[in-house]
N, C-alpha and C. Protein backbone atom coordinates (compact mmCIF):
# COMPACT_ATOMS: atom_id res chain seq x y z
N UNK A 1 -0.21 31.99 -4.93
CA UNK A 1 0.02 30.60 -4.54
C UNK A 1 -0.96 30.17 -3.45
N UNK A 2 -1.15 31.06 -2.23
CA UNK A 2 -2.17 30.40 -1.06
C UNK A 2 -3.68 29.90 -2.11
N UNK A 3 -4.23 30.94 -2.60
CA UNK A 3 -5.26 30.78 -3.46
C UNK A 3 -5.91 29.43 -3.95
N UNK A 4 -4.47 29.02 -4.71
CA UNK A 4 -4.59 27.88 -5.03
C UNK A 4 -4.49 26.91 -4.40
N UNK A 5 -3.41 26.72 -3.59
CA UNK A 5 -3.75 25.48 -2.25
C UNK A 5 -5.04 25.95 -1.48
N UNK A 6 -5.67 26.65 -1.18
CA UNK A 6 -7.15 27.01 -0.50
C UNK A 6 -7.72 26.30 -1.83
N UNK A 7 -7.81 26.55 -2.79
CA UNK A 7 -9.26 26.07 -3.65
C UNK A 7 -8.62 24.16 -3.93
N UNK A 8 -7.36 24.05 -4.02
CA UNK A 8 -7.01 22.48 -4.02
C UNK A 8 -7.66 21.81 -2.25
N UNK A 9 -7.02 22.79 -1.26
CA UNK A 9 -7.94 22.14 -0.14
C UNK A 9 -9.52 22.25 0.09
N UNK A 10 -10.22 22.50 -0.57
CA UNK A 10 -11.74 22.66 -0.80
C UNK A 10 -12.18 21.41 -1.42
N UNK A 11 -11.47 21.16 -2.58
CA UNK A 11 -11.42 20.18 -3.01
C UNK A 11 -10.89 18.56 -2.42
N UNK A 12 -10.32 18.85 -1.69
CA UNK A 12 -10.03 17.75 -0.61
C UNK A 12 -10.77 17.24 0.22
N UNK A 13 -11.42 18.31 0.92
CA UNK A 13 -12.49 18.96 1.68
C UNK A 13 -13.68 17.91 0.99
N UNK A 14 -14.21 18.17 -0.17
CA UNK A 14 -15.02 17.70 -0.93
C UNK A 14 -14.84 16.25 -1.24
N UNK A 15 -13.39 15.83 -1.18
CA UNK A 15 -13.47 14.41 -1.65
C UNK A 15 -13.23 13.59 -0.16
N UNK A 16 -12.89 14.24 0.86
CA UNK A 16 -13.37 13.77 2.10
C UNK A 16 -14.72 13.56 2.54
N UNK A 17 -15.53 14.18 2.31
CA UNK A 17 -16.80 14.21 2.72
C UNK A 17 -17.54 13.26 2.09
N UNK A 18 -16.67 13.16 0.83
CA UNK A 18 -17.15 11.77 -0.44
C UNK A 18 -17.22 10.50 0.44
N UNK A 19 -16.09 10.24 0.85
CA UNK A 19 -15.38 9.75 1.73
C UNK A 19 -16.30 8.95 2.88
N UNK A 20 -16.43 9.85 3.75
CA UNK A 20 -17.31 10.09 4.64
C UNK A 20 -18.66 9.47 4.60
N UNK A 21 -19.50 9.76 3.35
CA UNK A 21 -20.45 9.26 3.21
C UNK A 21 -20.57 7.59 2.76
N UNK A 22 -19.19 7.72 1.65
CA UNK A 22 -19.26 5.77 1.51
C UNK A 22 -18.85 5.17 2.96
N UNK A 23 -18.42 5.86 3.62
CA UNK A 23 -17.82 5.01 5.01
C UNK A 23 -19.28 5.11 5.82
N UNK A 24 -20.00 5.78 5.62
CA UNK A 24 -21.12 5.52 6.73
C UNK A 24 -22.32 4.16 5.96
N UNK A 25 -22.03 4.47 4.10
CA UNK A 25 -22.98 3.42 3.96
C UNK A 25 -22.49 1.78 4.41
N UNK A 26 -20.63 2.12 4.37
CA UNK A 26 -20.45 0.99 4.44
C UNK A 26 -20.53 0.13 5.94
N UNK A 27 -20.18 1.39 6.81
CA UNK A 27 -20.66 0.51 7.99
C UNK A 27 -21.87 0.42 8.37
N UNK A 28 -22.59 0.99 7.57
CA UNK A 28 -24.32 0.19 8.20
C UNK A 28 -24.54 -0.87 7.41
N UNK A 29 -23.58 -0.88 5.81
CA UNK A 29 -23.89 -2.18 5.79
C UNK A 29 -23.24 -3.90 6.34
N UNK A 30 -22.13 -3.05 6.85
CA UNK A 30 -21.51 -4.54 8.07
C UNK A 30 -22.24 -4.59 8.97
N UNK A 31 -23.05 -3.67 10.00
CA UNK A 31 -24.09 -3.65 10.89
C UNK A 31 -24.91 -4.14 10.22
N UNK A 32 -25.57 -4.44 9.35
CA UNK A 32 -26.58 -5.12 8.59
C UNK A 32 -25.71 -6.92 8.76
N UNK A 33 -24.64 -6.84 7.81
CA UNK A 33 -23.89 -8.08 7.73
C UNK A 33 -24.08 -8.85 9.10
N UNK A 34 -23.37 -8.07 10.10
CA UNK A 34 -23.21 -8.64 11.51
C UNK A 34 -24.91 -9.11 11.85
N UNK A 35 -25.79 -8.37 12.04
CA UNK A 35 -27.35 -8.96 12.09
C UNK A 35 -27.72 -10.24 11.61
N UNK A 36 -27.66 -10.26 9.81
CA UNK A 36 -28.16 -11.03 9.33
C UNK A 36 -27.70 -12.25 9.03
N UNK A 37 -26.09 -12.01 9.12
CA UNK A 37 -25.24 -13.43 8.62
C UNK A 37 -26.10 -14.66 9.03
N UNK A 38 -26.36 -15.98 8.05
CA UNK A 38 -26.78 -17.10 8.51
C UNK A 38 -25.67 -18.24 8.06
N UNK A 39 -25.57 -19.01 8.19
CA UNK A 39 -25.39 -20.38 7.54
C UNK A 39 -23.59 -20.92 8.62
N UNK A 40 -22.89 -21.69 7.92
CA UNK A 40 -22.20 -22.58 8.34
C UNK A 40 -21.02 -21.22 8.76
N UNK A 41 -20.83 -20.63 8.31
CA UNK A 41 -19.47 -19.41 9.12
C UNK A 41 -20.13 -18.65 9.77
N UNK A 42 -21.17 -18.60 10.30
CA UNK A 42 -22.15 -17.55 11.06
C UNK A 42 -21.13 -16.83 12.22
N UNK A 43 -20.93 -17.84 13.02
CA UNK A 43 -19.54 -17.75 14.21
C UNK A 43 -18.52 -16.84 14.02
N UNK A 44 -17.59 -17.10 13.10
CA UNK A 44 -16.61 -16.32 12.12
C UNK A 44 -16.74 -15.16 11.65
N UNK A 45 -18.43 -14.71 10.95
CA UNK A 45 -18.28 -13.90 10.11
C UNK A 45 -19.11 -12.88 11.44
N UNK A 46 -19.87 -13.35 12.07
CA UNK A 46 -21.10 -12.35 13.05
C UNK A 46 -19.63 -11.52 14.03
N UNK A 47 -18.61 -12.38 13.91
CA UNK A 47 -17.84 -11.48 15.01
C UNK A 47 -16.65 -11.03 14.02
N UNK A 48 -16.20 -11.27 13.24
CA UNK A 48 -15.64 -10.63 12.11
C UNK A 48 -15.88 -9.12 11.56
N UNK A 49 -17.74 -9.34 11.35
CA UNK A 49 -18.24 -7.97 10.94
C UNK A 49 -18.44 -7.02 12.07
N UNK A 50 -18.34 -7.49 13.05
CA UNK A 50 -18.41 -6.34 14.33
C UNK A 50 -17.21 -5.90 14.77
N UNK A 51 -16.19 -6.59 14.30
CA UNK A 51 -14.51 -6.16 14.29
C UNK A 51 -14.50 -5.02 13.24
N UNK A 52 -15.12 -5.38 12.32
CA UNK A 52 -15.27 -4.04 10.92
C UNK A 52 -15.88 -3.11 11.46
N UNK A 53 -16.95 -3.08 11.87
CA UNK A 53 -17.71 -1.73 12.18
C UNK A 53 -17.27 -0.99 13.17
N UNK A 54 -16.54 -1.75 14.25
CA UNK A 54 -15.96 -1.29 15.42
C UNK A 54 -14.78 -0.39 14.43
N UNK A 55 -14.05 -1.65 13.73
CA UNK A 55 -12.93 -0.40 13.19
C UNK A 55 -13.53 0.84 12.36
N UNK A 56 -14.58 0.85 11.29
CA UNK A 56 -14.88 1.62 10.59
C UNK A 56 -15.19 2.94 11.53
N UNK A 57 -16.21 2.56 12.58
CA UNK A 57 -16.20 3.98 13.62
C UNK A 57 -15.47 4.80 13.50
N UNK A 58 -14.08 4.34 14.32
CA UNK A 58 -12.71 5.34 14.55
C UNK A 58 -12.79 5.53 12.91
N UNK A 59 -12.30 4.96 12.17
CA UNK A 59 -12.09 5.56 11.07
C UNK A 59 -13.06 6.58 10.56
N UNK A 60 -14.53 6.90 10.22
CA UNK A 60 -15.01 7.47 9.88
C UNK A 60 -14.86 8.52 10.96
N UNK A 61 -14.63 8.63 12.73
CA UNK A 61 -14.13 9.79 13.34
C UNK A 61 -12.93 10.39 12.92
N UNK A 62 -12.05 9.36 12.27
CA UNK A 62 -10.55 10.31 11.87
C UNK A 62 -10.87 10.94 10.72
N UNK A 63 -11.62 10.85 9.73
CA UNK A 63 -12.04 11.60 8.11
C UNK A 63 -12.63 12.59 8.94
N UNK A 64 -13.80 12.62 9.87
CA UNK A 64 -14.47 13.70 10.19
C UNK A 64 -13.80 14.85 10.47
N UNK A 65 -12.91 14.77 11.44
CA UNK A 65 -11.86 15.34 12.35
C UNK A 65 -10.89 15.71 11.44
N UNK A 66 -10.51 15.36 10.89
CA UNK A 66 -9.62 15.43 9.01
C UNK A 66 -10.05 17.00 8.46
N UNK A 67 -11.61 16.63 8.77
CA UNK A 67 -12.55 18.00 7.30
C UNK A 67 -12.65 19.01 8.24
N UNK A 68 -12.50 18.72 9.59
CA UNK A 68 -12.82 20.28 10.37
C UNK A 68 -11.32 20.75 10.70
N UNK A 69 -10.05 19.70 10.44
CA UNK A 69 -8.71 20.66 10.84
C UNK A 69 -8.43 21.17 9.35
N UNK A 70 -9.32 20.72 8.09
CA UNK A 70 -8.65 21.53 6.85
C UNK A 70 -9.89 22.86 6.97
N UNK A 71 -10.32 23.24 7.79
CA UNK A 71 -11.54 24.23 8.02
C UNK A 71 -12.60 23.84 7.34
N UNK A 72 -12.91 22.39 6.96
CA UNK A 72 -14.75 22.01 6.73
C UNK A 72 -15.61 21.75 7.53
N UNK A 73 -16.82 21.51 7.06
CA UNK A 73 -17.90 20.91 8.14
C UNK A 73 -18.19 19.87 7.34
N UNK A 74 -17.71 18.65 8.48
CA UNK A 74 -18.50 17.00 8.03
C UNK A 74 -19.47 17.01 7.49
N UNK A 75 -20.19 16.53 6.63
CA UNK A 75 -21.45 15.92 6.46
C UNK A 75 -21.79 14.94 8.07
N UNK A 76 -22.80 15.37 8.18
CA UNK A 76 -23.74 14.53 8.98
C UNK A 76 -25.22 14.45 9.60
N UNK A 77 -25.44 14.40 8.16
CA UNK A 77 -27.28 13.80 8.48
C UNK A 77 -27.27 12.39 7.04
N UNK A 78 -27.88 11.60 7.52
CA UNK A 78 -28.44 10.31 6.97
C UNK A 78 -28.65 10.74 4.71
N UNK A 79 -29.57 12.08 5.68
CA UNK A 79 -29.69 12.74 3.97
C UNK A 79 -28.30 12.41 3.26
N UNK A 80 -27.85 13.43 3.68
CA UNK A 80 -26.72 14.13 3.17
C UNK A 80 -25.54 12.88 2.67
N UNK A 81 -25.10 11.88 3.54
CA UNK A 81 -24.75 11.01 2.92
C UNK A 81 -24.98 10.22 2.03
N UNK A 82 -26.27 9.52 1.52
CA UNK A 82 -27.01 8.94 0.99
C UNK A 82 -26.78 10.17 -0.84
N UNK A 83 -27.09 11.10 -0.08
CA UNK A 83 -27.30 11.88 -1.90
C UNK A 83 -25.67 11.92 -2.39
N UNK A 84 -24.81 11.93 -1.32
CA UNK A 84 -23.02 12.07 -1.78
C UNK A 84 -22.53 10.45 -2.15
N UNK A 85 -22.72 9.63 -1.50
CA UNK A 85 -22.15 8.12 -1.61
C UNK A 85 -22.76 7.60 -2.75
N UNK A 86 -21.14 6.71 -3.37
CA UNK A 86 -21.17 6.47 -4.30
C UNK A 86 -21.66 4.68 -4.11
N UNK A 87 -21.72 4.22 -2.85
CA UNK A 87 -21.62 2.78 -2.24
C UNK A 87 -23.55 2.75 -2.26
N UNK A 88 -23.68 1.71 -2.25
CA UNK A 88 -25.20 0.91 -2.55
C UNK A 88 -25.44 0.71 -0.77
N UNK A 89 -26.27 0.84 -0.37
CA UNK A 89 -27.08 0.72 1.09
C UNK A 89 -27.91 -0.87 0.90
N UNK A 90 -26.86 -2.05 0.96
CA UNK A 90 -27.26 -3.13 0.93
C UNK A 90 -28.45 -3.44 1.91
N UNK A 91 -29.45 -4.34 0.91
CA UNK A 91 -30.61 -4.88 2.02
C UNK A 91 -30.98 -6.47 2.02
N UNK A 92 -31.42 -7.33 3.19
CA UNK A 92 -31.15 -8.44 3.08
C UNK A 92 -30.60 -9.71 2.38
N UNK A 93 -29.22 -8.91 2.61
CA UNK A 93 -28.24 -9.87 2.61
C UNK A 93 -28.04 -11.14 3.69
N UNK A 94 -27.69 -12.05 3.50
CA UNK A 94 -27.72 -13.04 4.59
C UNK A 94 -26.74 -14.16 4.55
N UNK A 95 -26.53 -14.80 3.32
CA UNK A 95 -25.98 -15.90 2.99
C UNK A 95 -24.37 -15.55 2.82
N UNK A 96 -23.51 -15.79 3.20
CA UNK A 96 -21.90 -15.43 3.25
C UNK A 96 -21.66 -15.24 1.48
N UNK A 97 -22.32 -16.32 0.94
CA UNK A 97 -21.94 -16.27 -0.63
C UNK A 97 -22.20 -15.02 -1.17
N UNK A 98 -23.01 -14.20 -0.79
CA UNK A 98 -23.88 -13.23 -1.00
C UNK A 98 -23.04 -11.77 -0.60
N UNK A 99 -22.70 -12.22 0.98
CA UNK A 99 -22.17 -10.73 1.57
C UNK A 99 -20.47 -10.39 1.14
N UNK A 100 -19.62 -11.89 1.46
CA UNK A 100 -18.46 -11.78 1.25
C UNK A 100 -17.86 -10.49 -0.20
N UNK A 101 -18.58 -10.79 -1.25
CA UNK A 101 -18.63 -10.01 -2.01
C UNK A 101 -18.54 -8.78 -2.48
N UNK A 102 -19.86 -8.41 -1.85
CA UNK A 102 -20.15 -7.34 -1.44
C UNK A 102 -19.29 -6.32 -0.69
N UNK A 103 -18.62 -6.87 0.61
CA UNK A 103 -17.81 -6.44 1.53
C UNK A 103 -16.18 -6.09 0.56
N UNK A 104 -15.72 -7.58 -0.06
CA UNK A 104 -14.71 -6.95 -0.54
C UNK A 104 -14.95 -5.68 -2.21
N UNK A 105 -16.59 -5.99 -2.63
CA UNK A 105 -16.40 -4.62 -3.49
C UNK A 105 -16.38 -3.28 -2.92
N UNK A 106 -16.68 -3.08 -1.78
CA UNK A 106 -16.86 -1.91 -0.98
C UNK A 106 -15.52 -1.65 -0.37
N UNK A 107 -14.90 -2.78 0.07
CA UNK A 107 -13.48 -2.42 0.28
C UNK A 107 -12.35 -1.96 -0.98
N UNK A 108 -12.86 -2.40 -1.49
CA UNK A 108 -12.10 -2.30 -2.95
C UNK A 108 -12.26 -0.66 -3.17
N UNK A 109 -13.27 -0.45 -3.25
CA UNK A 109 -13.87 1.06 -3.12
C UNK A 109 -13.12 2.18 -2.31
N UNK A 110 -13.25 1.95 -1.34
CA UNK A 110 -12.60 2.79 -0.31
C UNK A 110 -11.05 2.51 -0.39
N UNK A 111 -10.44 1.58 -0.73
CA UNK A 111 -9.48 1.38 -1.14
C UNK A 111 -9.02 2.55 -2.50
N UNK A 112 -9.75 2.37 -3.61
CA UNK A 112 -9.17 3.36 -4.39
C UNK A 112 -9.76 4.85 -4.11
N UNK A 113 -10.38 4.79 -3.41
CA UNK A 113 -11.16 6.65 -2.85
C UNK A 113 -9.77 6.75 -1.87
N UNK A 114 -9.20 6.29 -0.97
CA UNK A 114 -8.02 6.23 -0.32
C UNK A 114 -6.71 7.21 -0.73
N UNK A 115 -6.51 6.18 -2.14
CA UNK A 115 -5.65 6.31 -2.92
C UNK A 115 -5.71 7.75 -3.46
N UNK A 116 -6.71 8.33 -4.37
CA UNK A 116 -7.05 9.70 -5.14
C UNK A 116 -7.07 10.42 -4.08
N UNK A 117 -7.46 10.39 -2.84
CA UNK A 117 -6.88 11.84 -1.69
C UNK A 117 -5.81 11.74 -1.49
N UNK A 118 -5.08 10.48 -1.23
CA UNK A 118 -3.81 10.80 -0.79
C UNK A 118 -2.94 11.73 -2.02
N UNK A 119 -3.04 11.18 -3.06
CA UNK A 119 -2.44 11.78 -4.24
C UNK A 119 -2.58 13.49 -4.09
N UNK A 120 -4.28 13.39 -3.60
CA UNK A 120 -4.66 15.03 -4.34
C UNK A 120 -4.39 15.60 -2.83
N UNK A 121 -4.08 14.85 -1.41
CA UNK A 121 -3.49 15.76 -0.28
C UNK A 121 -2.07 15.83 -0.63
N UNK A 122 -1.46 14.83 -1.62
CA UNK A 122 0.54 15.22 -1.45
C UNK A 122 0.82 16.04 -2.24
N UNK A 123 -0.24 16.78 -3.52
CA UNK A 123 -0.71 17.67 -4.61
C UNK A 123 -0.12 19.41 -3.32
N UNK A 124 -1.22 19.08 -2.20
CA UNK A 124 -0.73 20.36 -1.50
C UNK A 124 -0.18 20.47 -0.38
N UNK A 125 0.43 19.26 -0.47
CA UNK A 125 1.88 18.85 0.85
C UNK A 125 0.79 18.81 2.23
N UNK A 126 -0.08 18.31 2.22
CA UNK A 126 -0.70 18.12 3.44
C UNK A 126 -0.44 16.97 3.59
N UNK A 127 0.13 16.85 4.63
CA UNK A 127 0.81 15.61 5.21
C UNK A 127 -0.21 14.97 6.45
N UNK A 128 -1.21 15.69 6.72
CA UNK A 128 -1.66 14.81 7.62
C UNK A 128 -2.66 14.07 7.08
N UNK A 129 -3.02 14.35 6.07
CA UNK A 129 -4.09 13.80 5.17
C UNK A 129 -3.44 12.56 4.51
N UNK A 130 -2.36 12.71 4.52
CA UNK A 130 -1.61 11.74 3.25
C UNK A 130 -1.49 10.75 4.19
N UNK A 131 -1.00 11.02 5.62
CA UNK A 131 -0.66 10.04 6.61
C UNK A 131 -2.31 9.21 7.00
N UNK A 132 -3.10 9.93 7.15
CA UNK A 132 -4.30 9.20 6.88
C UNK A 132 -4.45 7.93 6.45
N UNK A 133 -4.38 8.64 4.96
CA UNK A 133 -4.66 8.27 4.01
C UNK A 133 -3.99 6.85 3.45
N UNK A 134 -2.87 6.93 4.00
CA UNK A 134 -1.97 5.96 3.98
C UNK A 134 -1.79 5.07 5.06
N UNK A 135 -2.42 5.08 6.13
CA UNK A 135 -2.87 4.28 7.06
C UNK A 135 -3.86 3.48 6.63
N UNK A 136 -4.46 4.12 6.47
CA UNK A 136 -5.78 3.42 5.78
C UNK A 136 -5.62 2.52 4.21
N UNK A 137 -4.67 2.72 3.61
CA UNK A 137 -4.53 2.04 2.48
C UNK A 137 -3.80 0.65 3.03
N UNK A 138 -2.93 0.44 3.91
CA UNK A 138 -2.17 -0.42 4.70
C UNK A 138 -3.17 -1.38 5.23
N UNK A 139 -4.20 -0.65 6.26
CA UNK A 139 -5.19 -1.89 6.62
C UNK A 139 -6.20 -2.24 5.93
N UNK A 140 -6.80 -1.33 4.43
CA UNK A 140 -7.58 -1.91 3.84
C UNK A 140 -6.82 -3.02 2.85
N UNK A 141 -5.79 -2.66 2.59
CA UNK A 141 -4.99 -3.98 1.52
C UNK A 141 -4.99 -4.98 1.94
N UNK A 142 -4.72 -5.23 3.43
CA UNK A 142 -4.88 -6.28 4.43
C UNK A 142 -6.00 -6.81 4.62
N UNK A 143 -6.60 -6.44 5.07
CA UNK A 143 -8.81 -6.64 4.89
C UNK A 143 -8.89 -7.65 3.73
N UNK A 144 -8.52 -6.62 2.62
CA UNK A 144 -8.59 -7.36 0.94
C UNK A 144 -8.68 -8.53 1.25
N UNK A 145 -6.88 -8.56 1.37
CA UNK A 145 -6.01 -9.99 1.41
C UNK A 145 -6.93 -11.18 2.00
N UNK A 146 -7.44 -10.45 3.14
CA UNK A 146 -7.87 -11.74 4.15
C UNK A 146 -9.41 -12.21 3.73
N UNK A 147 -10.36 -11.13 3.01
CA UNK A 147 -11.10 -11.30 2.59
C UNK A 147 -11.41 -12.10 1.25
N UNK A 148 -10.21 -11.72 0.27
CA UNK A 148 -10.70 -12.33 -0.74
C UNK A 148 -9.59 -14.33 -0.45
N UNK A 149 -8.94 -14.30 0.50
CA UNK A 149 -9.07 -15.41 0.82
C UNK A 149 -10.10 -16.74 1.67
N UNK A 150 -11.46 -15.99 1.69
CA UNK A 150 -12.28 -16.31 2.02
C UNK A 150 -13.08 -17.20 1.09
N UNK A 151 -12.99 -16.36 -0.06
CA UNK A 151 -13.29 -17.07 -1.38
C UNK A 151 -13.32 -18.42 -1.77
N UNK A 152 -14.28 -19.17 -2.30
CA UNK A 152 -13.68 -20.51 -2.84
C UNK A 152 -13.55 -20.91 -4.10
């Protein structure tokens, strides 16, 4: 039985680090967002997206911190994320019509990457993963919400 929860937590391990890497493309690309935003919500959205990245931080420190209490090592070099992430490294973006989009497909993203760990951490009763995991599904649904009411 350990065997198998060790090779299911490897695998966790692995889809954390997945993890990990869409969360770093995605906050460089709100750090991009926050830069470039132009036009009539500039106000709104320039301090909006620095509310995201600020939150994404802590969050991408709690996944990190996540992979070294199930005994992994984070990914962390620029490489290394880039060859694992499944998220696009947006480049001049500018126009809200343009980014809004974008932001909620990437949330959408991490939203269902969320979902498949929590499942595959309650698979081996790791509860701190699930609690994560489920934190994070709570404020990204919310994000959604507020985002795709942005929409016109």
């Amino acid at each position: 039985m350990k065997k198998e929860v060790y090779i299911k937590n490897e695998k966790l391990q692995k889809k954390l680090n997945n993890l990990l890497s869409d969360y770093q493309i995605y906050y460089q690309n709100l750090r991009a967002f926050h830069w470039l935003v132009k036009g009539p919500n500039f106000y709104h959205l320039h301090s909006k997206f620095e509310e995201f990245y600020t939150q994404v931080n802590e969050e991408i420190d709690e996944v990190a911190e996540r992979i070294l209490m199930l005994g992994g090592t984070p990914l962390h070099r620029f490489e290394d994320y880039l060859a694992q992430a499944s998220l696009k490294a947006e480049q001049n973006l500018s126009r809200s019509s343009e980014i809004i989009p974008v932001v909620i497909q990437n949330s959408e993203f991490l939203l269902a990457s969320f979902r498949e760990i929590a499942d595959l951490a309650g698979e081996t009763e790791d509860e701190g993963s699930t609690g994560l995991m489920s934190e994070l599904i709570s404020t990204y649904e919310k994000q959604l919400w507020m985002l795709n009411s942005l929409k016109e």
